[in-house]
PDB file of N, CA and C in Angstrom:
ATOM      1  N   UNK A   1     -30.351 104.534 -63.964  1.00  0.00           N
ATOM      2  CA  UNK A   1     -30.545 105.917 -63.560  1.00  0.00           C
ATOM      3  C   UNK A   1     -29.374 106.307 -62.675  1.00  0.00           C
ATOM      4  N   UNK A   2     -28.506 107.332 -63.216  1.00  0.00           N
ATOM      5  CA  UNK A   2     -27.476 108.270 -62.113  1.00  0.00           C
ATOM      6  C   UNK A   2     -27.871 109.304 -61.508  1.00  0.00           C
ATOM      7  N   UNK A   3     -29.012 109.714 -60.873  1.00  0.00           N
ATOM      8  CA  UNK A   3     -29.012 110.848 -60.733  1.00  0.00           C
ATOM      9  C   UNK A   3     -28.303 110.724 -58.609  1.00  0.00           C
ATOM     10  N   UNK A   4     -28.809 109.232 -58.586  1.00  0.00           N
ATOM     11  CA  UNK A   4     -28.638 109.430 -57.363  1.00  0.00           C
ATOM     12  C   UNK A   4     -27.424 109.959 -56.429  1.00  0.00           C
ATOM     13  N   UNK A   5     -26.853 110.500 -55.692  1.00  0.00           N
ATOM     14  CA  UNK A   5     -26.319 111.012 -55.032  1.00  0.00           C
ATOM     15  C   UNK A   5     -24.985 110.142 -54.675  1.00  0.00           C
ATOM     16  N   UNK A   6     -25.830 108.681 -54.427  1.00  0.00           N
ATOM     17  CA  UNK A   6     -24.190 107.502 -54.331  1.00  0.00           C
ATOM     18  C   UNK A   6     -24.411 106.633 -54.953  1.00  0.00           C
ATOM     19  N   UNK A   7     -24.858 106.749 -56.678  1.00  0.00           N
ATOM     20  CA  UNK A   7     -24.223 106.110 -57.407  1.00  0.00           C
ATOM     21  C   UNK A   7     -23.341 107.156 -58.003  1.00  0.00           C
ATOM     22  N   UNK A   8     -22.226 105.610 -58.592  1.00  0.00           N
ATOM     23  CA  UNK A   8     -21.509 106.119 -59.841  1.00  0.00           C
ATOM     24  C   UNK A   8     -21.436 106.663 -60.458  1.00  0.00           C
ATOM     25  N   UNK A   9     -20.737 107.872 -61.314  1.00  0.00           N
ATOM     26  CA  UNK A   9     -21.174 108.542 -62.511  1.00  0.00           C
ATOM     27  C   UNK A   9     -19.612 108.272 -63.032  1.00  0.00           C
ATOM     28  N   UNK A  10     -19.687 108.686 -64.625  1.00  0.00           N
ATOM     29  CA  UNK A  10     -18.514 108.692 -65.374  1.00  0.00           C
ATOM     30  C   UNK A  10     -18.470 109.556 -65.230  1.00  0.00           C
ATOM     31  N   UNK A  11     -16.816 110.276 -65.636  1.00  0.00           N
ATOM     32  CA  UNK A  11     -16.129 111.879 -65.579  1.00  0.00           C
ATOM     33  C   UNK A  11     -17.350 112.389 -67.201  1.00  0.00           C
ATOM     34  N   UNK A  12     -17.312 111.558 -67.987  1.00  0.00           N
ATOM     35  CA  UNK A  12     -18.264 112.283 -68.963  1.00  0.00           C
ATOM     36  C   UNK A  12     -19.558 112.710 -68.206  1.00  0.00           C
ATOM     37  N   UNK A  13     -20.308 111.629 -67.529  1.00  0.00           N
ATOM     38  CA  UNK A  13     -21.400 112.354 -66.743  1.00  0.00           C
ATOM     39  C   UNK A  13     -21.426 113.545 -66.352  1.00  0.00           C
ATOM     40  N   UNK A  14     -20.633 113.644 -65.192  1.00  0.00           N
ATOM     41  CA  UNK A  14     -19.950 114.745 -64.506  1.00  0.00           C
ATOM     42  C   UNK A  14     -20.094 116.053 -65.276  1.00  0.00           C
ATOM     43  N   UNK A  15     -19.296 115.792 -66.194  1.00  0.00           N
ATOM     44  CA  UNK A  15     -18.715 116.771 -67.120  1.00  0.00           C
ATOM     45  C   UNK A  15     -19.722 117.291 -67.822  1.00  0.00           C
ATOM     46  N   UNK A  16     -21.052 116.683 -68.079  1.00  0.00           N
ATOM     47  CA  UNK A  16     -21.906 117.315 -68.747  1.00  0.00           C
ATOM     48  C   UNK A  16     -22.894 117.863 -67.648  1.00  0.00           C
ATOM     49  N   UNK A  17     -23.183 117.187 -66.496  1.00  0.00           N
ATOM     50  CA  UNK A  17     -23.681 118.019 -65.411  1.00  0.00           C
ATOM     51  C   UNK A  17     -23.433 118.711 -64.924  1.00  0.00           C
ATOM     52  N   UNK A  18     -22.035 119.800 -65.263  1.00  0.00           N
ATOM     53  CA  UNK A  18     -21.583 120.719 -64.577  1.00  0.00           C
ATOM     54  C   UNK A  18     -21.834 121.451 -65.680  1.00  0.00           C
ATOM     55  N   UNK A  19     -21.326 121.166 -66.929  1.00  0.00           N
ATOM     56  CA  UNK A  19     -21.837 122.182 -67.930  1.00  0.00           C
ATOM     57  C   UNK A  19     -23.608 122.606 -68.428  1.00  0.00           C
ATOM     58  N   UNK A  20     -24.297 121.653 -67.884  1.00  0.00           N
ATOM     59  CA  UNK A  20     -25.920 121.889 -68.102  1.00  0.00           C
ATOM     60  C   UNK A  20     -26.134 123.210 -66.715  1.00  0.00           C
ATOM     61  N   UNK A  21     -25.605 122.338 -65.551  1.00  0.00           N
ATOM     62  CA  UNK A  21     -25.902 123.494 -64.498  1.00  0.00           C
ATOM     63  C   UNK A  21     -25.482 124.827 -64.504  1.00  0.00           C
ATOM     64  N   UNK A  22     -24.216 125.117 -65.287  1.00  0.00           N
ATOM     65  CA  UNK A  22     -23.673 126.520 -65.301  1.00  0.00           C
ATOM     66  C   UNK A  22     -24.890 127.049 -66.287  1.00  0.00           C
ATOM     67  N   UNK A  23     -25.879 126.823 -67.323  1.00  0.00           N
ATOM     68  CA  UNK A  23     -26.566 127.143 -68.068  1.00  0.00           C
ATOM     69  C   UNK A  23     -27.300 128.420 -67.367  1.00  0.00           C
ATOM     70  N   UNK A  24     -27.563 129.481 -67.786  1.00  0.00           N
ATOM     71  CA  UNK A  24     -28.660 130.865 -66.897  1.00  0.00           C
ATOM     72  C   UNK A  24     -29.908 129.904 -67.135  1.00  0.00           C
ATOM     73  N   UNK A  25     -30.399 129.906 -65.456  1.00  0.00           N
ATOM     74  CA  UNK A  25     -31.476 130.235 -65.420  1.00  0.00           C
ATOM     75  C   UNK A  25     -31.967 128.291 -64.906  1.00  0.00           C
ATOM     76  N   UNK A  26     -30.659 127.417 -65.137  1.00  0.00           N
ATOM     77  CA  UNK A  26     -31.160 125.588 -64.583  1.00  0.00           C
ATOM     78  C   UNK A  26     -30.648 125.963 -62.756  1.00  0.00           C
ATOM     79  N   UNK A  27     -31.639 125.433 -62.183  1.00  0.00           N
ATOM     80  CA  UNK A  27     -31.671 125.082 -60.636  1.00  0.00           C
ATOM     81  C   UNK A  27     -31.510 123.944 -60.609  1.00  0.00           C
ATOM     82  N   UNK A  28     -31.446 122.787 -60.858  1.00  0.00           N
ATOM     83  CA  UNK A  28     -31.195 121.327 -61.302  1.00  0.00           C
ATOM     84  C   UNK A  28     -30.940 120.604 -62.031  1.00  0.00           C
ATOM     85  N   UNK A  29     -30.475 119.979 -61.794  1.00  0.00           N
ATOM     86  CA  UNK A  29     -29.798 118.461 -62.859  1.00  0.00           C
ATOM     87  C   UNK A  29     -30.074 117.428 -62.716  1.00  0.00           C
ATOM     88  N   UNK A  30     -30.310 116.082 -63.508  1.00  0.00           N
ATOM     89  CA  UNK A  30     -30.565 115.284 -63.650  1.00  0.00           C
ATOM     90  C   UNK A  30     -30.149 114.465 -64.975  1.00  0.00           C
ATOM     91  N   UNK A  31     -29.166 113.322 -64.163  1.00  0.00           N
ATOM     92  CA  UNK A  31     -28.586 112.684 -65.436  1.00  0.00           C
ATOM     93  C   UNK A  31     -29.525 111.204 -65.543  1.00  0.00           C
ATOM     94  N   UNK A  32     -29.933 110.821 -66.403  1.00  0.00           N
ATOM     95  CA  UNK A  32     -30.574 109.662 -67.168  1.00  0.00           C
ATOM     96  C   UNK A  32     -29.911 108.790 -68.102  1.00  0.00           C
ATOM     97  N   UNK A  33     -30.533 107.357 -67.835  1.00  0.00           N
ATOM     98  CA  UNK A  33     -30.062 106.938 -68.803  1.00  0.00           C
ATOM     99  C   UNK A  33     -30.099 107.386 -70.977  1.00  0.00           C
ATOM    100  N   UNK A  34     -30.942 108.177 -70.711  1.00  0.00           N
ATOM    101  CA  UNK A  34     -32.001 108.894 -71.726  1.00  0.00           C
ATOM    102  C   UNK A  34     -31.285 109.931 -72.126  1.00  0.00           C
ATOM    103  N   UNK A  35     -30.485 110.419 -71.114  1.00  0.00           N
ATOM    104  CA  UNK A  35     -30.065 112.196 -71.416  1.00  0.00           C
ATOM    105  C   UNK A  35     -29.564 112.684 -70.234  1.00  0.00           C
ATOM    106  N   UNK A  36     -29.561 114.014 -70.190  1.00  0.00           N
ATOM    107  CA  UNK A  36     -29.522 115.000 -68.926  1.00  0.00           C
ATOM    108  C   UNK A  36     -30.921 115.774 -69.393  1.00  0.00           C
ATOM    109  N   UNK A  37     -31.656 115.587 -68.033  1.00  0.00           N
ATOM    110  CA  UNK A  37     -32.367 117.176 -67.693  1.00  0.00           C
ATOM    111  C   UNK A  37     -32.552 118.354 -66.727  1.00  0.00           C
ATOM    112  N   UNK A  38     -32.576 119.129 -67.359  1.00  0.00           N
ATOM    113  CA  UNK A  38     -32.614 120.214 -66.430  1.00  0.00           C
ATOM    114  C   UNK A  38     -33.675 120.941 -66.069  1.00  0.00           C
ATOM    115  N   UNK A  39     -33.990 121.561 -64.717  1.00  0.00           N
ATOM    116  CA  UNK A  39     -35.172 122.008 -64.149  1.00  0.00           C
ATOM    117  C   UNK A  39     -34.617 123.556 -63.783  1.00  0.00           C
ATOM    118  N   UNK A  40     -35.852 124.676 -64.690  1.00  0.00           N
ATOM    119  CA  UNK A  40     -35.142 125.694 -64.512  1.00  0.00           C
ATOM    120  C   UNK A  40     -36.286 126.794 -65.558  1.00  0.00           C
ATOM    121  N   UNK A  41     -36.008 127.816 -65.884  1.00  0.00           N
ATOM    122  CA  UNK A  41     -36.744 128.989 -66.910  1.00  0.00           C
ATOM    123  C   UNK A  41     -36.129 127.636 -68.556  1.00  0.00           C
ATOM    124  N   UNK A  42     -37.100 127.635 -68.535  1.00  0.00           N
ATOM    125  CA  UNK A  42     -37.324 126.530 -69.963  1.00  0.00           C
ATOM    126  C   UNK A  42     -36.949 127.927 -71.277  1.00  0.00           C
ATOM    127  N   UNK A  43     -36.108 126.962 -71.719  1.00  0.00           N
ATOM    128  CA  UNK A  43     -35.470 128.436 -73.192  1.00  0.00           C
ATOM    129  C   UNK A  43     -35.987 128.731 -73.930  1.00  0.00           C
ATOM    130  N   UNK A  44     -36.410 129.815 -74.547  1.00  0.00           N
ATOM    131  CA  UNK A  44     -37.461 130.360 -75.167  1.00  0.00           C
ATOM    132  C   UNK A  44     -38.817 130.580 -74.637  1.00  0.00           C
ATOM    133  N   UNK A  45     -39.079 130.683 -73.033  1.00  0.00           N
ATOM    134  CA  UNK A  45     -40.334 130.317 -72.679  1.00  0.00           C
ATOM    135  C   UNK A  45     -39.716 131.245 -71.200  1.00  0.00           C
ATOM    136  N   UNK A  46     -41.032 132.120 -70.840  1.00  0.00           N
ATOM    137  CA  UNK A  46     -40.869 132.101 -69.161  1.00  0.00           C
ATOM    138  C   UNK A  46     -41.235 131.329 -67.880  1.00  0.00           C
ATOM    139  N   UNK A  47     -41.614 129.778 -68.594  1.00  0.00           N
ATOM    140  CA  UNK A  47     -42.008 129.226 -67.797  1.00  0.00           C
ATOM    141  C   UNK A  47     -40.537 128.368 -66.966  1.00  0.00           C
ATOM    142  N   UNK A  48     -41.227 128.073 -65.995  1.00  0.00           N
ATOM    143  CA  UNK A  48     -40.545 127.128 -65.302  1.00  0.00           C
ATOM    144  C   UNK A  48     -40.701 125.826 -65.436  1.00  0.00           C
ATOM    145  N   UNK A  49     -39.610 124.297 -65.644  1.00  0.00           N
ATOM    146  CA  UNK A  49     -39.920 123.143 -65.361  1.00  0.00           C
ATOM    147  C   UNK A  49     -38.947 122.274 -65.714  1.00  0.00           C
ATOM    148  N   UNK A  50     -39.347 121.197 -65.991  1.00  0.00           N
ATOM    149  CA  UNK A  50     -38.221 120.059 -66.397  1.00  0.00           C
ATOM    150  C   UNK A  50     -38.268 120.172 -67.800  1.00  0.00           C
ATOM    151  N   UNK A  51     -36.626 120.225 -68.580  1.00  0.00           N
ATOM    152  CA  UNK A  51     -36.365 119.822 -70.101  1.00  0.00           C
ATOM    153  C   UNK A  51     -35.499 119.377 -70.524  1.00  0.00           C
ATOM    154  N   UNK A  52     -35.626 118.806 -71.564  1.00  0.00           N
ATOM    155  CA  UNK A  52     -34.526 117.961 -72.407  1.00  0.00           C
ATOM    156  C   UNK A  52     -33.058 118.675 -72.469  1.00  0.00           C
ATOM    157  N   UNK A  53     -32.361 118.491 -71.911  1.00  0.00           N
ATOM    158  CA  UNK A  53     -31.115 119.573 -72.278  1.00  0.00           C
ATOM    159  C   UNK A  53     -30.053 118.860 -73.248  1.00  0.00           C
ATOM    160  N   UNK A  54     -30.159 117.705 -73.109  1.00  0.00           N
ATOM    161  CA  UNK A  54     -29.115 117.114 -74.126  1.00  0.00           C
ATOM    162  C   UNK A  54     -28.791 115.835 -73.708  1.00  0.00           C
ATOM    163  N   UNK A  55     -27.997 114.631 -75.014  1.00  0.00           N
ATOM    164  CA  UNK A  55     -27.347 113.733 -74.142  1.00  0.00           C
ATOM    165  C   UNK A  55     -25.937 114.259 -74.248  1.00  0.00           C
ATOM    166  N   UNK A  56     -25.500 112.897 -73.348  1.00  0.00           N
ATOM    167  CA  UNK A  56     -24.546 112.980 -72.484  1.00  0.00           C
ATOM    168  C   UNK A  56     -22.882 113.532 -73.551  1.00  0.00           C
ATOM    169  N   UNK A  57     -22.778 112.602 -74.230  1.00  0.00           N
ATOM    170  CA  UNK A  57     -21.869 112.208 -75.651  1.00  0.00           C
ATOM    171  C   UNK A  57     -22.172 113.533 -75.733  1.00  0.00           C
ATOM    172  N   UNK A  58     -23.066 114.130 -76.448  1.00  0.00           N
ATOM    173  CA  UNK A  58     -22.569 115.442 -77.302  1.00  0.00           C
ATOM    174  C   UNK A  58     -22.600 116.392 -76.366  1.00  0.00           C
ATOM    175  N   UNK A  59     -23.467 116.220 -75.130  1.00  0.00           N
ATOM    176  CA  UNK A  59     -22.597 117.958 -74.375  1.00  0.00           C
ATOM    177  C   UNK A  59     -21.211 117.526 -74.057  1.00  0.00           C
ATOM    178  N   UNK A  60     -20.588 116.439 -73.492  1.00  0.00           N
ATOM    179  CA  UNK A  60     -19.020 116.404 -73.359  1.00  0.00           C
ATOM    180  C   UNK A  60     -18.603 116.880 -74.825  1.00  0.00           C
ATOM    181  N   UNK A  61     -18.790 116.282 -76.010  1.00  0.00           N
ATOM    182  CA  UNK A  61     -18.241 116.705 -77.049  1.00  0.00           C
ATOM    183  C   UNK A  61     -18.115 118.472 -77.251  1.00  0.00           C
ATOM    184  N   UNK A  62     -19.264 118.739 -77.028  1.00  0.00           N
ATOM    185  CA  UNK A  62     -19.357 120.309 -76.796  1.00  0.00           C
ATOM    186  C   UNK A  62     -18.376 121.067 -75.828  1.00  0.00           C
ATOM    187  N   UNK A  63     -18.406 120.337 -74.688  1.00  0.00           N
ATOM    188  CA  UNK A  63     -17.791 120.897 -73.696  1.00  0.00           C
ATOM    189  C   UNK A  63     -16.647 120.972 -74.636  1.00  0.00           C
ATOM    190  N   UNK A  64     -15.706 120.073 -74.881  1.00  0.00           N
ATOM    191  CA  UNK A  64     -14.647 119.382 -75.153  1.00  0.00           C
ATOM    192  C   UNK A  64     -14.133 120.448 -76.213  1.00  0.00           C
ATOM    193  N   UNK A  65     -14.664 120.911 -77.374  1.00  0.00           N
ATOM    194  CA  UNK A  65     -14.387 121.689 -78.529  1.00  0.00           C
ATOM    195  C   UNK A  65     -14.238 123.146 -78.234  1.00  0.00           C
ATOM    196  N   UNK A  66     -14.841 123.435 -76.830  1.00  0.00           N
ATOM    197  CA  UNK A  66     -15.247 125.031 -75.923  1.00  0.00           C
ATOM    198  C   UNK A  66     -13.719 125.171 -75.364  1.00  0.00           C
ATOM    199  N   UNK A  67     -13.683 123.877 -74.955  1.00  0.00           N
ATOM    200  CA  UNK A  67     -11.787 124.213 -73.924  1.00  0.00           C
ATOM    201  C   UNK A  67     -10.743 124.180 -75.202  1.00  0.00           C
ATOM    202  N   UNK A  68     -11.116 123.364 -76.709  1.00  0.00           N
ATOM    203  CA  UNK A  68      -9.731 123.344 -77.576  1.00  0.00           C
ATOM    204  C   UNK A  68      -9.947 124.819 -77.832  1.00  0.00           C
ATOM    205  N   UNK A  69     -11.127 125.447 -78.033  1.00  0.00           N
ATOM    206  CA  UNK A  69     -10.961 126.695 -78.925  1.00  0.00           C
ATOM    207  C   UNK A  69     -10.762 127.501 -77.772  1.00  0.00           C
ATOM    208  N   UNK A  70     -10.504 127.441 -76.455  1.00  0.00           N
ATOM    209  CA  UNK A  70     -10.018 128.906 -75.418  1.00  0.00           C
ATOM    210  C   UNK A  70      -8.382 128.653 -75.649  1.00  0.00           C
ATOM    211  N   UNK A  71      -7.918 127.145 -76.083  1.00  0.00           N
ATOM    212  CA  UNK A  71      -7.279 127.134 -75.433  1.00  0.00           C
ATOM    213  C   UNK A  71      -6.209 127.270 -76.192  1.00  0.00           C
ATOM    214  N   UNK A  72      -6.656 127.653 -77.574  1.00  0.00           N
ATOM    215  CA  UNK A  72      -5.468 128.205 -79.002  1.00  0.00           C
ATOM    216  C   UNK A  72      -5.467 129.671 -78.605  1.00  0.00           C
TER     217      UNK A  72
END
């Protein structure tokens, strides 16, 4: 588990916890060995709580394809 504060994270970690948190509407993050989740207005729903937002690998990949295409 990374979520803690002084452990370790990889720059991929990182990188996907900054991109889950910029999301409208997540108040939190939480990286897992499992995934990232985020705590926040759940999508498609007005509720509030904890959800699956993604793993790690494909939001960096995501991220990653967002900066080639700004950056042509």
């Amino acid at each position: 588990m990374a979520n803690h504060p002084n452990r370790c994270q990889s720059g991929d970690e990182l990188l996907a916890r900054a991109y889950v948190r910029a999301l409208p509407g997540v108040e939190r993050v939480r990286v897992r060995d499992d995934g990232v989740h985020a705590y926040g207005v759940m999508p498609n729903t007005n509720e509030t709580g904890w959800y699956f937002a993604g793993h790690v690998d494909d939001l960096v990949t995501m991220v990653r394809a967002m900066q080639d295409a700004h950056a042509r």
